[in-house]
N, C-alpha and C. Protein backbone atom coordinates (compact mmCIF):
# COMPACT_ATOMS: atom_id res chain seq x y z
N UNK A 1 -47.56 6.91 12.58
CA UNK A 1 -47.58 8.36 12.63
C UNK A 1 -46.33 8.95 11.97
N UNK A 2 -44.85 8.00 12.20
CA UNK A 2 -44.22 8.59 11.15
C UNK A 2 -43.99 8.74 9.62
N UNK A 3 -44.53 7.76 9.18
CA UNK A 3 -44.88 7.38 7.94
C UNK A 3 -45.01 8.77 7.05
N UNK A 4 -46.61 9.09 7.69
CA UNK A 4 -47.01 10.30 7.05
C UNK A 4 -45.67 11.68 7.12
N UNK A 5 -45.30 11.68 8.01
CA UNK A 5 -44.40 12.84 8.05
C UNK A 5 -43.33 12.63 6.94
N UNK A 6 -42.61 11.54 7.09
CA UNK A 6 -42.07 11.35 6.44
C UNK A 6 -42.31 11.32 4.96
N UNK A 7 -43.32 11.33 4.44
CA UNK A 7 -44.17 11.68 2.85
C UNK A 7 -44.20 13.02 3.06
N UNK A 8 -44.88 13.57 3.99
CA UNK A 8 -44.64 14.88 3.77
C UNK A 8 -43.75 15.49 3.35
N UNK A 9 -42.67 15.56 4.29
CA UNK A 9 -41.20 15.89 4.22
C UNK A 9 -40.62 15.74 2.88
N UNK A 10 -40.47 14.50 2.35
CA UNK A 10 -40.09 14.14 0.66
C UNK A 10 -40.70 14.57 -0.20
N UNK A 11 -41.80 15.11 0.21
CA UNK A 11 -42.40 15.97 -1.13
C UNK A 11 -42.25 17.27 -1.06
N UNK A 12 -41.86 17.96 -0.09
CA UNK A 12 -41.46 19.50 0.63
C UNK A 12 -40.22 19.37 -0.36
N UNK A 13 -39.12 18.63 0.32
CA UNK A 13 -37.92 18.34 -0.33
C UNK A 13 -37.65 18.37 -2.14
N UNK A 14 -38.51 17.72 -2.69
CA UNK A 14 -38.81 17.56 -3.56
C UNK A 14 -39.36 18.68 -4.40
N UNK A 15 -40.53 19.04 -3.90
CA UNK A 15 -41.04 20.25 -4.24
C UNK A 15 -39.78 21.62 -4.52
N UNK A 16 -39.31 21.58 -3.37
CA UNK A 16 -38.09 22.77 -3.26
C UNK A 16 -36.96 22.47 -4.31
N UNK A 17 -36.60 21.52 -5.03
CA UNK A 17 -35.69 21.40 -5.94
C UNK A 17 -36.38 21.56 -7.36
N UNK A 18 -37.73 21.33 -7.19
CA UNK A 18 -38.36 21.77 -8.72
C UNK A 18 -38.11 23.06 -8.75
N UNK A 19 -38.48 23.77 -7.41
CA UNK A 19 -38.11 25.52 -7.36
C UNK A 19 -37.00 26.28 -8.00
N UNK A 20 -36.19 25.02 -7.55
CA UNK A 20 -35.19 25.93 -7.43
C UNK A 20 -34.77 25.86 -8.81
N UNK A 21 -34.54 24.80 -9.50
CA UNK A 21 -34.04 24.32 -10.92
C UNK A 21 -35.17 25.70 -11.98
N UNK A 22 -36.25 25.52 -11.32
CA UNK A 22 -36.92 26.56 -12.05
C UNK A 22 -36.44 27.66 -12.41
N UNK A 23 -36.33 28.19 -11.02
CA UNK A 23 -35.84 29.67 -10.51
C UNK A 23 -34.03 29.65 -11.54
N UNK A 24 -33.50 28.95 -11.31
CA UNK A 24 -32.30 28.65 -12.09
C UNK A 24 -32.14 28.71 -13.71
N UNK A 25 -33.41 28.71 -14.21
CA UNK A 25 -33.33 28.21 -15.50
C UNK A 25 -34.04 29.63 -16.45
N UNK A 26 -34.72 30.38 -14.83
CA UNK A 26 -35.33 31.77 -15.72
C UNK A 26 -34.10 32.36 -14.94
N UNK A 27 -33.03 32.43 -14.76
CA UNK A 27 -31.88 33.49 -14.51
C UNK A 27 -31.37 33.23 -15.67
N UNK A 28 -30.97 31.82 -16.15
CA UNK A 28 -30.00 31.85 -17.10
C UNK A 28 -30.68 33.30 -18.41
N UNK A 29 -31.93 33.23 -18.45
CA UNK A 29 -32.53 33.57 -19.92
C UNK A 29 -32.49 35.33 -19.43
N UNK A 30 -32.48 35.62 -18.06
CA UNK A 30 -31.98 36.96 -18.11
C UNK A 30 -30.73 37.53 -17.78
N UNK A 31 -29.42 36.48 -17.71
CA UNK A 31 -28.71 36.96 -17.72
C UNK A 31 -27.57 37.07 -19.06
N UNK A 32 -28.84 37.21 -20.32
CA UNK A 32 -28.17 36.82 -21.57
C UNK A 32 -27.47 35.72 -22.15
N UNK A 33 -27.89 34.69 -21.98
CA UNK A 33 -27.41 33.32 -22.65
C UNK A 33 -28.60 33.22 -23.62
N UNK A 34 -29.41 33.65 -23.75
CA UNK A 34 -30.08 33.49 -24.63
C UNK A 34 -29.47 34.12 -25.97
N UNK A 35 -30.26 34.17 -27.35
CA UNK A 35 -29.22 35.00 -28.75
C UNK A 35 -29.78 36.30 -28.53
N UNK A 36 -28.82 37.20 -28.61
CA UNK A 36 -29.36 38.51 -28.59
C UNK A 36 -28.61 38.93 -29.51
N UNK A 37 -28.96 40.35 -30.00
CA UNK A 37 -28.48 41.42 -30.95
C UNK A 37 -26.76 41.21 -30.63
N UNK A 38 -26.11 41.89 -31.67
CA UNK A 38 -24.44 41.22 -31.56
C UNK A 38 -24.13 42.77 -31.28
N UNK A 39 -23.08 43.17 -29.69
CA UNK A 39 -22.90 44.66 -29.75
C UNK A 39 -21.21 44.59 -29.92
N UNK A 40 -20.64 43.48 -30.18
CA UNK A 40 -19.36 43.98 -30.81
C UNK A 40 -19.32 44.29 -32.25
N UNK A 41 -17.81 45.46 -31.97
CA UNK A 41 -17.86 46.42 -32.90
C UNK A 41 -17.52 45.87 -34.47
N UNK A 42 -17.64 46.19 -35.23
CA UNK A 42 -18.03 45.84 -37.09
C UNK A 42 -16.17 45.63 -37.19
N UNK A 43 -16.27 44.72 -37.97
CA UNK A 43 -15.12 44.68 -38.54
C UNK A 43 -14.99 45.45 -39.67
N UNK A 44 -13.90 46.29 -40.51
CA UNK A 44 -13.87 47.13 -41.46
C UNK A 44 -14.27 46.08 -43.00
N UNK A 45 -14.98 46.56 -43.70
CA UNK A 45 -14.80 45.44 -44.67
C UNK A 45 -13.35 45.51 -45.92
N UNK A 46 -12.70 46.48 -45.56
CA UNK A 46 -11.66 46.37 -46.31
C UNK A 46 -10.29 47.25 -45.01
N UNK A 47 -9.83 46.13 -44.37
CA UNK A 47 -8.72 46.42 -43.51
C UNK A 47 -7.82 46.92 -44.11
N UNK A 48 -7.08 47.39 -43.03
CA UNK A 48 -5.75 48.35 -43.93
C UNK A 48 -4.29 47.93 -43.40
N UNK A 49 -3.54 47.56 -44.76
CA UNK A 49 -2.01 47.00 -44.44
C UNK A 49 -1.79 47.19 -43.32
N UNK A 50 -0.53 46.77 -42.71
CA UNK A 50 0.22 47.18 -41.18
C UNK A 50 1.45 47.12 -42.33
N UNK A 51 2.23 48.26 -41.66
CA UNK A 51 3.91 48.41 -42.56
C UNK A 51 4.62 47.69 -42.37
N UNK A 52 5.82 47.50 -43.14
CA UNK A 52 6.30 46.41 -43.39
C UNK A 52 7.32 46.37 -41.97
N UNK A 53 7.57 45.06 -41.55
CA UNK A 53 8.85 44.78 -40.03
C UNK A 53 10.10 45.61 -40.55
N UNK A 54 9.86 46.26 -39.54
CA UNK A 54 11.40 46.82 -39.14
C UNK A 54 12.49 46.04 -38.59
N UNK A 55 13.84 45.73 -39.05
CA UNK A 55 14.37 44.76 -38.95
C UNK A 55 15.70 45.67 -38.44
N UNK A 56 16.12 45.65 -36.93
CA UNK A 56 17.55 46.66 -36.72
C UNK A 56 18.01 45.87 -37.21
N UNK A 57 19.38 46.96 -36.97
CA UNK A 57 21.11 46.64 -38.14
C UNK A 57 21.64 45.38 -37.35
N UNK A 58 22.14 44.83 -37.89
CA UNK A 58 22.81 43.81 -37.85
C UNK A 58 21.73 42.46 -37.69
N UNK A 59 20.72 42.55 -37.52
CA UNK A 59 19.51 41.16 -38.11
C UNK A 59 19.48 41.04 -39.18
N UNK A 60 19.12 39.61 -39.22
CA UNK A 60 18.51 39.09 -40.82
C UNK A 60 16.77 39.39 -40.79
N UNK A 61 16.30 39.76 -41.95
CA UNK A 61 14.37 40.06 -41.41
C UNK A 61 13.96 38.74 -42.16
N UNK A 62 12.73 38.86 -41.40
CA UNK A 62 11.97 37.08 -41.37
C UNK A 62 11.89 36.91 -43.48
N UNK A 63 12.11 35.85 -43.27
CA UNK A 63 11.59 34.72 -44.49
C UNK A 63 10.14 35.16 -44.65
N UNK A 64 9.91 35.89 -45.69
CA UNK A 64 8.55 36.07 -46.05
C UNK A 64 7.94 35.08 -47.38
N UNK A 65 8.80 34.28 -47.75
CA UNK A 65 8.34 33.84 -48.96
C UNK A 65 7.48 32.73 -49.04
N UNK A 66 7.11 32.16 -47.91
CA UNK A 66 6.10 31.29 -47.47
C UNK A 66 4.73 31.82 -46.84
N UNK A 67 4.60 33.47 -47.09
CA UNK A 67 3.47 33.89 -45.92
C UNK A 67 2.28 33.76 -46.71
N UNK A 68 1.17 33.77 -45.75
CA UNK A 68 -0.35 33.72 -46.52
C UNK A 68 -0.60 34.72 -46.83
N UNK A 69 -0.60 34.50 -48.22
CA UNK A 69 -1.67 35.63 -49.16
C UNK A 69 -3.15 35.45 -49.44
N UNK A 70 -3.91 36.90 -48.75
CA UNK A 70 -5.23 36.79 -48.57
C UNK A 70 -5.88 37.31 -49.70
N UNK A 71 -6.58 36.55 -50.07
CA UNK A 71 -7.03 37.27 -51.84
C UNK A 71 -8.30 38.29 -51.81
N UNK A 72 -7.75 39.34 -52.28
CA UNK A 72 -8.95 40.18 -52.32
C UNK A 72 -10.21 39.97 -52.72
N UNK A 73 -11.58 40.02 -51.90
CA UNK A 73 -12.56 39.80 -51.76
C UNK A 73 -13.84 40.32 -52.84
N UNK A 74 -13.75 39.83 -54.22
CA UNK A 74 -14.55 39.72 -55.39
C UNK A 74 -16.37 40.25 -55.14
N UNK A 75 -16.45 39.53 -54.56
CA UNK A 75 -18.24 39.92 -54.63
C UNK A 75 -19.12 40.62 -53.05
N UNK A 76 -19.61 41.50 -52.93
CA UNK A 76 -19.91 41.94 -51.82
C UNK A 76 -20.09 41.40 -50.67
N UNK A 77 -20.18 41.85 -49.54
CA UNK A 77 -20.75 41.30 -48.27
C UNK A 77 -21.62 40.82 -48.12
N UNK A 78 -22.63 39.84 -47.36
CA UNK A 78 -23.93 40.04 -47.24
C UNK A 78 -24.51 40.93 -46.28
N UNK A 79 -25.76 41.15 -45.80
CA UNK A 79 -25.76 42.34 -44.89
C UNK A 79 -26.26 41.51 -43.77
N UNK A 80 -26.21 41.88 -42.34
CA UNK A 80 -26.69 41.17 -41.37
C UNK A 80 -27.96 41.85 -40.92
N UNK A 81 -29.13 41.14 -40.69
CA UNK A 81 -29.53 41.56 -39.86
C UNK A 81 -29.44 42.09 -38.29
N UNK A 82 -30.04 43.13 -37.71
CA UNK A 82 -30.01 43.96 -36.30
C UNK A 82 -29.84 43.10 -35.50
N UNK A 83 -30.75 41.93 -35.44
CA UNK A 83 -30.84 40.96 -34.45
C UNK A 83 -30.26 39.87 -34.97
N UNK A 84 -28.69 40.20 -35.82
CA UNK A 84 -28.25 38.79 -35.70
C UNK A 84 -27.19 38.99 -34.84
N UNK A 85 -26.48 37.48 -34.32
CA UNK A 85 -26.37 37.37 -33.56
C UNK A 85 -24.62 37.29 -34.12
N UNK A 86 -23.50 38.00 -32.87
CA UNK A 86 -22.58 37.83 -33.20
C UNK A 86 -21.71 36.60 -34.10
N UNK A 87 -20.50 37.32 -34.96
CA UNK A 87 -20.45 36.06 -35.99
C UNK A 87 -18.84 35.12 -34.83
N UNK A 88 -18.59 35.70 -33.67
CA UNK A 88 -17.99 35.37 -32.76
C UNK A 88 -18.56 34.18 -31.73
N UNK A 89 -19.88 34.04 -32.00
CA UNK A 89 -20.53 33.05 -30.88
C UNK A 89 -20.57 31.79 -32.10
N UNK A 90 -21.03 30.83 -31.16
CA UNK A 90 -21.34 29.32 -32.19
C UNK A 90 -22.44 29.41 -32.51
N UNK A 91 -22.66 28.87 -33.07
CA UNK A 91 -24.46 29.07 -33.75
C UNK A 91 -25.01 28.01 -32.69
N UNK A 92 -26.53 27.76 -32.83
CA UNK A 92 -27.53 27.01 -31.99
C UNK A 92 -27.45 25.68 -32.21
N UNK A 93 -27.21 24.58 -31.59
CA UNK A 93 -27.20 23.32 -32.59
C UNK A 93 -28.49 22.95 -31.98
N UNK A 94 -29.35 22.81 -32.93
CA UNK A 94 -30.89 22.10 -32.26
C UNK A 94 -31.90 23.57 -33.04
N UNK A 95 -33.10 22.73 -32.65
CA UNK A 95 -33.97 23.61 -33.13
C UNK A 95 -35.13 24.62 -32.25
């Protein structure tokens, strides 16, 4: 007589963790982990200098003769689509 209960019970048990993993797996997809539209804001496509360091009296101002020079950008942007997806996230690995 305990036998049966005991089957019962392990499949209750059982049953309730398929639930739950379920229930777990449709939160993730509404709480945006899925790819959605990108709502951070546009980067400018042509940024603008910052002025040069102010260096008070009696400092030496930094060694600039090693800094990276960013070369101005020759051929247009491409355009993104609405629903692409921020260029801040990793892309999908898999299909």
């Amino acid at each position: 007589m305990a036998l049966p209960v005991r089957r019962c019970l392990r499949s209750a048990v059982r049953l309730a963790c398929v639930l739950a993993a379920a229930s777990m797996m449709a939160g993730c997809a509404r709480m945006g982990f899925k790819s959605a539209a990108c709502r951070e804001p546009a980067i400018p496509a042509q940024p603008g200098n910052n002025p040069p360091l102010k260096v008070s009296a009696g400092l030496d101002a930094p060694d600039t003769r090693n800094a990276v020079k960013v070369p101005a950008l020759s051929e247009p942007e491409k355009p993104r689509g609405s629903d692409a997806p921020c260029l801040s996230r990793p892309p999908a690995y898999g299909s």
